[in-house]
Protein backbone atom coordinates (compact mmCIF):
# COMPACT_ATOMS: atom_id res chain seq x y z
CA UNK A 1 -0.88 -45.62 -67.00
CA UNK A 2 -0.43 -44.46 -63.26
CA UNK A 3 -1.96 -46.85 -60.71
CA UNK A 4 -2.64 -43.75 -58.27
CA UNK A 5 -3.70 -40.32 -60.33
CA UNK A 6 -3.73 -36.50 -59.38
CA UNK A 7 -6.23 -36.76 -56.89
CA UNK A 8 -5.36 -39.83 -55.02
CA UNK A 9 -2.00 -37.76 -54.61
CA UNK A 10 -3.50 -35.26 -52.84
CA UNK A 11 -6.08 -37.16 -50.56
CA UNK A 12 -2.92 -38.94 -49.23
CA UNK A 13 -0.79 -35.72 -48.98
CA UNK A 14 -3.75 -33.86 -46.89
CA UNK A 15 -4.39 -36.86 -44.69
CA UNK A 16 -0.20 -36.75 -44.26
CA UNK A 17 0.11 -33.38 -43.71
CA UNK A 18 -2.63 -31.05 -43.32
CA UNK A 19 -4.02 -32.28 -40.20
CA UNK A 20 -4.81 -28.63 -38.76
CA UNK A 21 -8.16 -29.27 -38.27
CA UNK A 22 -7.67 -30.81 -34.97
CA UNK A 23 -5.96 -27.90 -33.76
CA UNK A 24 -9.37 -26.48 -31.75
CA UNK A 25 -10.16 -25.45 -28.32
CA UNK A 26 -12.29 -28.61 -28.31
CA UNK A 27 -8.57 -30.42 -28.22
CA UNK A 28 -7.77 -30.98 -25.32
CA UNK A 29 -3.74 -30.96 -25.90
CA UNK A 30 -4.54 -27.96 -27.94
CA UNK A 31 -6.47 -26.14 -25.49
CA UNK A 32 -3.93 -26.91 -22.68
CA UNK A 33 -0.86 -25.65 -24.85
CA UNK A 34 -2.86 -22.29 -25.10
CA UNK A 35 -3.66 -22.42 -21.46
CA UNK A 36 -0.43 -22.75 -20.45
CA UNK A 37 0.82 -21.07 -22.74
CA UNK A 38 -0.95 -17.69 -22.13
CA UNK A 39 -1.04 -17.79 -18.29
CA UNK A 40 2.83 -17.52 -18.56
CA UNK A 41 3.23 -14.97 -20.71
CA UNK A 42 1.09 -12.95 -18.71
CA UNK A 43 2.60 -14.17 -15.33
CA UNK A 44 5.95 -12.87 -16.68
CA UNK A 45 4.53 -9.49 -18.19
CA UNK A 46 3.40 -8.81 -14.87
CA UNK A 47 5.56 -10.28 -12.19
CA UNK A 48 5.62 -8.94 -9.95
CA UNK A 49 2.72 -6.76 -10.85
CA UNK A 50 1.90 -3.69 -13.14
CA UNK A 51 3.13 -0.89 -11.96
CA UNK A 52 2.13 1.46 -14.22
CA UNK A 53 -1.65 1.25 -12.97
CA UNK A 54 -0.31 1.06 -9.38
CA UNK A 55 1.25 4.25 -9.84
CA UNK A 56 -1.10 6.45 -11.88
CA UNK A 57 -4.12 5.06 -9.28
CA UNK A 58 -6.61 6.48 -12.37
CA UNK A 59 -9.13 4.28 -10.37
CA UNK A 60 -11.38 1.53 -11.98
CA UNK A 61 -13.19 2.55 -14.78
CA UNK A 62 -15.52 0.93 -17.11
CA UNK A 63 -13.57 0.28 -20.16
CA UNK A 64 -14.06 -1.12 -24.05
CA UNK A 65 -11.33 -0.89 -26.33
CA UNK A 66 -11.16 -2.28 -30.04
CA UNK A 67 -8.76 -4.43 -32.09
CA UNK A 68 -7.55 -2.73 -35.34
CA UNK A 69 -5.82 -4.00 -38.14
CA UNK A 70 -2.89 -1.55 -39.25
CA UNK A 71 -1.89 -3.59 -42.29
CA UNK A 72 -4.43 -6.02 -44.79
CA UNK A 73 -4.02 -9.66 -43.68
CA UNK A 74 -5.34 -12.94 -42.84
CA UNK A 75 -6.90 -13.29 -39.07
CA UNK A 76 -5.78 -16.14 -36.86
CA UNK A 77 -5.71 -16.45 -33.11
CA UNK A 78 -9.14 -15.01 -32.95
CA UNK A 79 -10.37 -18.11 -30.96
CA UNK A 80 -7.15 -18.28 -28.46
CA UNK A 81 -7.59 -14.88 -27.46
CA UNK A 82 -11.35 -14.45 -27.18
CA UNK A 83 -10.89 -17.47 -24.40
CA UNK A 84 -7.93 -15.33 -23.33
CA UNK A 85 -9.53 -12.59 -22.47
CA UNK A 86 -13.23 -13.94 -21.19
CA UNK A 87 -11.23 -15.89 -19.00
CA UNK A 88 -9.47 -13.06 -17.27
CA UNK A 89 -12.88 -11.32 -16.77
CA UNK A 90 -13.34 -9.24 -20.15
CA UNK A 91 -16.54 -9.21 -22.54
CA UNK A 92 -15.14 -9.66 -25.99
CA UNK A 93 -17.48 -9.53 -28.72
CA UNK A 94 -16.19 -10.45 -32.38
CA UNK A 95 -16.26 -9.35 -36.20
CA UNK A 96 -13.76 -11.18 -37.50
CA UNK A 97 -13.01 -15.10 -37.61
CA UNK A 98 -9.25 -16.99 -38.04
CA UNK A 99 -9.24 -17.46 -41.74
CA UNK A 100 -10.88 -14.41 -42.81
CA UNK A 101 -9.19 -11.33 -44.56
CA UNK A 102 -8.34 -8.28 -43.15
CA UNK A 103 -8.40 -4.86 -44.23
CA UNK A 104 -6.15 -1.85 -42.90
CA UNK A 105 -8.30 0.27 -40.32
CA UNK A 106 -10.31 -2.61 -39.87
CA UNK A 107 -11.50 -3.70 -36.26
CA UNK A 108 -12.38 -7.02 -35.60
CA UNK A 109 -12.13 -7.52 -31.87
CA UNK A 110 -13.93 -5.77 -29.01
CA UNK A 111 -13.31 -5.92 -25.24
CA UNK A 112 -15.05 -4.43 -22.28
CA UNK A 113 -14.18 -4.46 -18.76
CA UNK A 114 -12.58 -2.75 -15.81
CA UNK A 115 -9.92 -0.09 -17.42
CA UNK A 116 -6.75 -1.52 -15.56
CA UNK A 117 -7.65 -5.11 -16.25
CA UNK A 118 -7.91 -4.57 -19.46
CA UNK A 119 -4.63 -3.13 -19.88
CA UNK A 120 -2.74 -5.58 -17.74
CA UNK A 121 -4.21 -8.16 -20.42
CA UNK A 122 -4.28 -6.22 -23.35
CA UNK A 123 -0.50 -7.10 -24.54
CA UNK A 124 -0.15 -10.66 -24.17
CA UNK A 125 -3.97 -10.85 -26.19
CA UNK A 126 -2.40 -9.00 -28.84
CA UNK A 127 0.92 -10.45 -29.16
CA UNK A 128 -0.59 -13.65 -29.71
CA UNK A 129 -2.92 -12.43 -32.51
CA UNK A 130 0.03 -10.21 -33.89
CA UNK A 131 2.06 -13.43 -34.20
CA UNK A 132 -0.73 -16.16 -35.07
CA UNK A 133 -1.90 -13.59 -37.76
CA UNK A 134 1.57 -13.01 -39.30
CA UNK A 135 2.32 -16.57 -39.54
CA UNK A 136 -1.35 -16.97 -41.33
CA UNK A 137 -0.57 -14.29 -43.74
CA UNK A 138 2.95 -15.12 -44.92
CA UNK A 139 1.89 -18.63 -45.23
CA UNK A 140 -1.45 -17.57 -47.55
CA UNK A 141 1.43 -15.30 -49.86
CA UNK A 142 3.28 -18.63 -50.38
CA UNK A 143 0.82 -20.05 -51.19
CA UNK A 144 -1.06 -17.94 -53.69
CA UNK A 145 2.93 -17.66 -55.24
CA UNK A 146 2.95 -20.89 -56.23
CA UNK A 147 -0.83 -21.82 -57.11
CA UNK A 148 -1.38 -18.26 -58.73
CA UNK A 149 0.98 -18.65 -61.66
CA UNK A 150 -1.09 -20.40 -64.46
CA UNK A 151 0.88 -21.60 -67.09
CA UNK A 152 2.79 -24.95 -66.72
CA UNK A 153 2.77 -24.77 -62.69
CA UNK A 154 2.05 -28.33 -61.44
CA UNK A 155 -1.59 -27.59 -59.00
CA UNK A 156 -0.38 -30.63 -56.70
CA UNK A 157 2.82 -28.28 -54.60
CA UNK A 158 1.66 -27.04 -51.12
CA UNK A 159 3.23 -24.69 -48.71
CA UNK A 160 4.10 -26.67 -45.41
CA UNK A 161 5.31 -26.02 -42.23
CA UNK A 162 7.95 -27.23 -40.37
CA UNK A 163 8.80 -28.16 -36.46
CA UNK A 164 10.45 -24.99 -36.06
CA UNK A 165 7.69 -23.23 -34.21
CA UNK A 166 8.67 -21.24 -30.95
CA UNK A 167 5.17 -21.59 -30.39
CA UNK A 168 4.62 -24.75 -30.80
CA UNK A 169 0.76 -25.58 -31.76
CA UNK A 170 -0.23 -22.40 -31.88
CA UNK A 171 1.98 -21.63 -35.00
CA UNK A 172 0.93 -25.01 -36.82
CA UNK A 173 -2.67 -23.81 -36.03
CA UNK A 174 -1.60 -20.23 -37.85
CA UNK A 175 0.10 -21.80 -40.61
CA UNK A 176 -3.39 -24.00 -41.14
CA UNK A 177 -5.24 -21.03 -41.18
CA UNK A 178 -3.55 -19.50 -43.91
CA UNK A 179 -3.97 -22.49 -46.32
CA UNK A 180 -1.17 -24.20 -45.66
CA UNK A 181 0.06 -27.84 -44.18
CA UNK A 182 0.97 -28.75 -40.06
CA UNK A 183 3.67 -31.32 -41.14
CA UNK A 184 4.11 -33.50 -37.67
CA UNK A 185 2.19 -32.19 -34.89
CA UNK A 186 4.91 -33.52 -32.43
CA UNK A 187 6.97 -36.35 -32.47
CA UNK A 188 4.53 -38.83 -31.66
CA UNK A 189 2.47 -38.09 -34.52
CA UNK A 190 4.76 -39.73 -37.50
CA UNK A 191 7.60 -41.85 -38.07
CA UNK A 192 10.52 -39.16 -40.12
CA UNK A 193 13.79 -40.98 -40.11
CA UNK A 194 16.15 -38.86 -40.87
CA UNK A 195 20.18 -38.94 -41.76
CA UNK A 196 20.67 -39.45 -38.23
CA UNK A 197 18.34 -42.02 -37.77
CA UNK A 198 19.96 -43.85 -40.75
CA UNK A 199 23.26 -43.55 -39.71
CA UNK A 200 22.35 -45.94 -36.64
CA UNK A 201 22.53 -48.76 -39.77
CA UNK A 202 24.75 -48.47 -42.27
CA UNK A 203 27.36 -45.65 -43.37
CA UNK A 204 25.46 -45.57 -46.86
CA UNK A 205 22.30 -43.72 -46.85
CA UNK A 206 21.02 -46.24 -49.88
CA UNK A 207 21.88 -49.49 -47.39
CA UNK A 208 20.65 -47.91 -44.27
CA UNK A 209 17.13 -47.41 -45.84
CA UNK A 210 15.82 -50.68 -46.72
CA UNK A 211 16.94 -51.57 -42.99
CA UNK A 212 14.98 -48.63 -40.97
CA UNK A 213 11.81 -48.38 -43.73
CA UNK A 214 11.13 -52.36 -43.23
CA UNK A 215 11.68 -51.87 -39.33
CA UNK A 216 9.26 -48.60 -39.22
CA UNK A 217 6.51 -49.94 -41.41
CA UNK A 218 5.11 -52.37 -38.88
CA UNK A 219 4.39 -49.06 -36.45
CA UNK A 220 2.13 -47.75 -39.59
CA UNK A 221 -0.79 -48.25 -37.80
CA UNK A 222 -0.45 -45.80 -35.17
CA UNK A 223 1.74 -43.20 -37.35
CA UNK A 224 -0.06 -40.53 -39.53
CA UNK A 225 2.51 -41.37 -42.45
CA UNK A 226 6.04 -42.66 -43.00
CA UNK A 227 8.80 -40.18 -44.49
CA UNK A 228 12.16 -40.63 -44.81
CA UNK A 229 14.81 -37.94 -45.30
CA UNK A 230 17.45 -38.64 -48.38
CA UNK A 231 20.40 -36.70 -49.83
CA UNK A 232 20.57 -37.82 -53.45
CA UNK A 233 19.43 -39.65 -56.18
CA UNK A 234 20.82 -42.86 -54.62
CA UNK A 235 18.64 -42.96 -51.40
CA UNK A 236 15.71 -41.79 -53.27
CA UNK A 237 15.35 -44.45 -55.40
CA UNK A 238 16.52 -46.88 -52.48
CA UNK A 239 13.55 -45.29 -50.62
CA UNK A 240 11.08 -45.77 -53.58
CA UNK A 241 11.66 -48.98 -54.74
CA UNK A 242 11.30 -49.86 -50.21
CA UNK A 243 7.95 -47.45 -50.36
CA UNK A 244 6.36 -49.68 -53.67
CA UNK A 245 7.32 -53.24 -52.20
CA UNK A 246 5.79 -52.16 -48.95
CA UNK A 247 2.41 -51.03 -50.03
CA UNK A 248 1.86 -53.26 -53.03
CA UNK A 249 2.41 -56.24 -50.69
CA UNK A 250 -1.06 -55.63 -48.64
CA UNK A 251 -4.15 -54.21 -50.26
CA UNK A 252 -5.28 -51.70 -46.97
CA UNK A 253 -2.01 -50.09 -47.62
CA UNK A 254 -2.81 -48.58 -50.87
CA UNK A 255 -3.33 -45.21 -49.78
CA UNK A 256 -0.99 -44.96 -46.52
CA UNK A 257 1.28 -41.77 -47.17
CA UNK A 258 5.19 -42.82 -47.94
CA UNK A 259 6.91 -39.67 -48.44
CA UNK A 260 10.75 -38.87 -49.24
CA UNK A 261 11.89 -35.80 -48.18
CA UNK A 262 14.81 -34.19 -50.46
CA UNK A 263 16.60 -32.49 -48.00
CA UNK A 264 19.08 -29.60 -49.28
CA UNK A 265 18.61 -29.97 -53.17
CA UNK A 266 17.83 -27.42 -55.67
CA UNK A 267 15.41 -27.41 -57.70
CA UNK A 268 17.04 -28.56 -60.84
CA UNK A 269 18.52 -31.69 -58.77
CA UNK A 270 14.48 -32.05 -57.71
CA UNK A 271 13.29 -32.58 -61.02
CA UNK A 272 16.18 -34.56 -62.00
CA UNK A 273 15.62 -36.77 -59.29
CA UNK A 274 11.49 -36.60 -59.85
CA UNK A 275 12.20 -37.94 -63.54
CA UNK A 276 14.35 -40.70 -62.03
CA UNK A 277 11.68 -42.10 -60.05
CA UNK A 278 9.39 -41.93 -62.66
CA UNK A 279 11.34 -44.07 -64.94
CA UNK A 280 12.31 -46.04 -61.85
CA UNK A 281 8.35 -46.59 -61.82
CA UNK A 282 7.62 -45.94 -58.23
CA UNK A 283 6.77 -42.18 -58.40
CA UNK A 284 3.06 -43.54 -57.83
CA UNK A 285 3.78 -44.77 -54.36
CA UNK A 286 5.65 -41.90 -52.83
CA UNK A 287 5.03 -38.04 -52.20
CA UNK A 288 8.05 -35.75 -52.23
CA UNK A 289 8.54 -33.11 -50.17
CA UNK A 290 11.18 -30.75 -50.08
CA UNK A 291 13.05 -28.54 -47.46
CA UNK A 292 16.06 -26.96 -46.51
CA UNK A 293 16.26 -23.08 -46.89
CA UNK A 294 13.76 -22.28 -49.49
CA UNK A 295 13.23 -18.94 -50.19
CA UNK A 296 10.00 -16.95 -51.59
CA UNK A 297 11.94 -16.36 -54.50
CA UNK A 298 12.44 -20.15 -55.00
CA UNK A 299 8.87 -21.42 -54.57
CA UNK A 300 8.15 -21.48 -58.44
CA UNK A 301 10.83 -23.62 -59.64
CA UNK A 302 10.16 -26.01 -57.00
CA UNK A 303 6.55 -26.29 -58.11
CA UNK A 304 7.58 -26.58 -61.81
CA UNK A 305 9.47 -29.33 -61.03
CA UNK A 306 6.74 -31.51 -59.71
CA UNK A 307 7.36 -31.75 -56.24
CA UNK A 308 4.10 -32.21 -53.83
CA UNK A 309 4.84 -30.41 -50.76
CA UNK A 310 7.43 -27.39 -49.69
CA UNK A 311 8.50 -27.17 -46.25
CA UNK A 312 9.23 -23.46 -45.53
CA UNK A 313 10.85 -22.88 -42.08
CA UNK A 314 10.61 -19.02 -42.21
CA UNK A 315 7.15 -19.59 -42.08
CA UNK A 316 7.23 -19.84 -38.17
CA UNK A 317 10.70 -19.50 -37.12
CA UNK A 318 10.91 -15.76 -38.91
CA UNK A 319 7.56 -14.46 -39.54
CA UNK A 320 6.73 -10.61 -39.61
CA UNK A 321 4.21 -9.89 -36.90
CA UNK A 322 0.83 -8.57 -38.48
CA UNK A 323 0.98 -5.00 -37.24
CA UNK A 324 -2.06 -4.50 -35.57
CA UNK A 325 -3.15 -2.03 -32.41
CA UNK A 326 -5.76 -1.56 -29.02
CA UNK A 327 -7.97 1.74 -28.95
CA UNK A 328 -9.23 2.51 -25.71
CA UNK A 329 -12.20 4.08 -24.27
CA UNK A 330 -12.92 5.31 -21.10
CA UNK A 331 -16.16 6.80 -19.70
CA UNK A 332 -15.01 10.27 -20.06
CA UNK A 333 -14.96 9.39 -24.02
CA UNK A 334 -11.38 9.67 -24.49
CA UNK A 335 -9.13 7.75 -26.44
CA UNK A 336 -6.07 5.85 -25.64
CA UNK A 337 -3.73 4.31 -28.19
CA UNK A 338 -2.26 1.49 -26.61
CA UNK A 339 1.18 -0.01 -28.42
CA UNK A 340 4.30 -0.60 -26.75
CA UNK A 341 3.42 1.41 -24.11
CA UNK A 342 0.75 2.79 -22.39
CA UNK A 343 -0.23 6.28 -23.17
CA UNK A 344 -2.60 8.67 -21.49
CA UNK A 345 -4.71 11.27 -23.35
């Protein structure tokens, strides 16, 4: 009988890995990322200032323009850019939350304010939501791939995220909004060795392991988990039989997350290597996790193979922007379409 069932798996793989939660405004290493993050983009979009405006002189104008959804899709960035704008001067009101479906034609965002403002800010607001939304989107997809299938589909695989996020925070906050896992939030967040680290002590991945896990494990305590990154059947077993002596040797480490990461293997090689640890009988004290240029098309033999977590870089290093737009009104009652550029009606 397993000493750890389904559901312990998961409680330790969401404490591990989907840690998204804490990616809020009320953060403050969150809030400061967007911060910064915003003020340059919009330093650089206008630097040295917007000339466009300059050289129309339309004059101010009480504005309000709405946020429309061009394509169905899940919102995110809906918090980052209401502070966004209201703290450049606009009135945004709000219809839709991060999380929440989307339909095509749909608004969900309205702004109000002087005209010009509004379109010197307009861009960087909606790039941000364009990009946080995509990432939110693709992410739900993958995950509705592999948990919509029925059949013999294991329920315990997850879409995660990886550290390849141009925008840092913001894109583990998208990827958590559409359903899936953060991973590390940085590197002070968890201890991953990986084939580099392990080449520091020995040339054998399957000697090096027992070396580094026994070194890392006293640093538990102030590490969300403990992974560590192995090639082949060898260094995952190395790594499982470390992971069971570890935890089984003091009680309050029961539940601390050990995970091996099977970097580069198919999915065959997964579930070969699955079954060995099974008979090995230490798949109860490890998670595995997966990564190394999955594709969509891939996600369901992964899953059928047992695995507990997929690490999909495309998810943030290649997303497709949700296509959304800004409509304009001025006091004369006109419309304006606003996209890549600005266009007068």
């Amino acid at each position: 009988m397993n000493r750890l069932d389904h559901s312990s798996r998961q409680t330790r793989l969401k404490s591990a890995l989907f840690r998204g939660d804490t990616l809020t405004l009320a953060n403050p290493e969150y809030f400061k990322m967007v911060r910064v993050f915003t003020e340059e983009l919009l330093h650089a979009d206008r630097d040295p200032e917007d000339i466009t405006s300059s050289a129309l002189a339309a004059g101010k104008k009480n504005a309000v323009a709405q946020i429309i959804a061009n394509e169905p899709g899940v919102l995110a960035g809906i918090e980052e850019a209401v502070w966004y704008f209201t703290n450049f001067g606009l009135t945004v009101d709000r219809s839709g939350a991060d999380g929440q479906s989307v339909k095509a034609g749909q608004a969900f965002l309205r702004l109000e304010g002087d005209s010009d403002r509004l379109l010197s800010l307009e861009r960087v607001g909606l790039n941000l939501l364009q990009r946080m939304s995509g990432i939110a989107t693709y992410t739900q997809r993958l995950q509705n791939t592999i948990r919509g299938r029925g059949g013999d589909a294991p329920p315990n695989a997850n879409i995660i995220a990886t550290r390849k996020t141009p925008w840092g925070l913001l894109d583990k906050r998208a990827a958590h909004l559409g359903g899936g896992g953060t991973h590390r939030l940085g590197l002070g967040d968890a201890i991953l060795i990986k084939t580099n680290h392990l080449r520091l002590f020995a040339p054998e991945e399957s000697d090096a392991i027992p070396i580094a896990l026994n070194r890392a494990w006293g640093e538990r305590h102030r590490s969300a988990f403990i992974e560590v990154e192995v090639t082949g059947l060898a260094g995952a077993l190395a790594a499982g039989r470390v992971f069971r002596e570890l935890r089984r040797s003091e009680v309050e480490s029961d539940s601390y997350p050990c995970l091996v990461m099977l970097d580069n293997r198919t999915a065959d090689e997964a579930g070969r290597i699955i079954a060995a640890l099974k008979t090995e009988g230490v798949w109860d004290d490890i998670l595995i996790e997966v990564s190394g240029g999955i594709s969509e098309v891939g996600l369901a033999a992964y899953a059928d193979a047992g695995v507990d977590a997929i690490s999909v870089g495309a998810l943030t290093h290649s997303c497709k922007a949700l296509d959304l737009r800004c409509k304009l009104e001025v006091e004369t009652g006109k419309n304006v379409e606003i996209g890549s550029e600005v266009k007068f009606v």
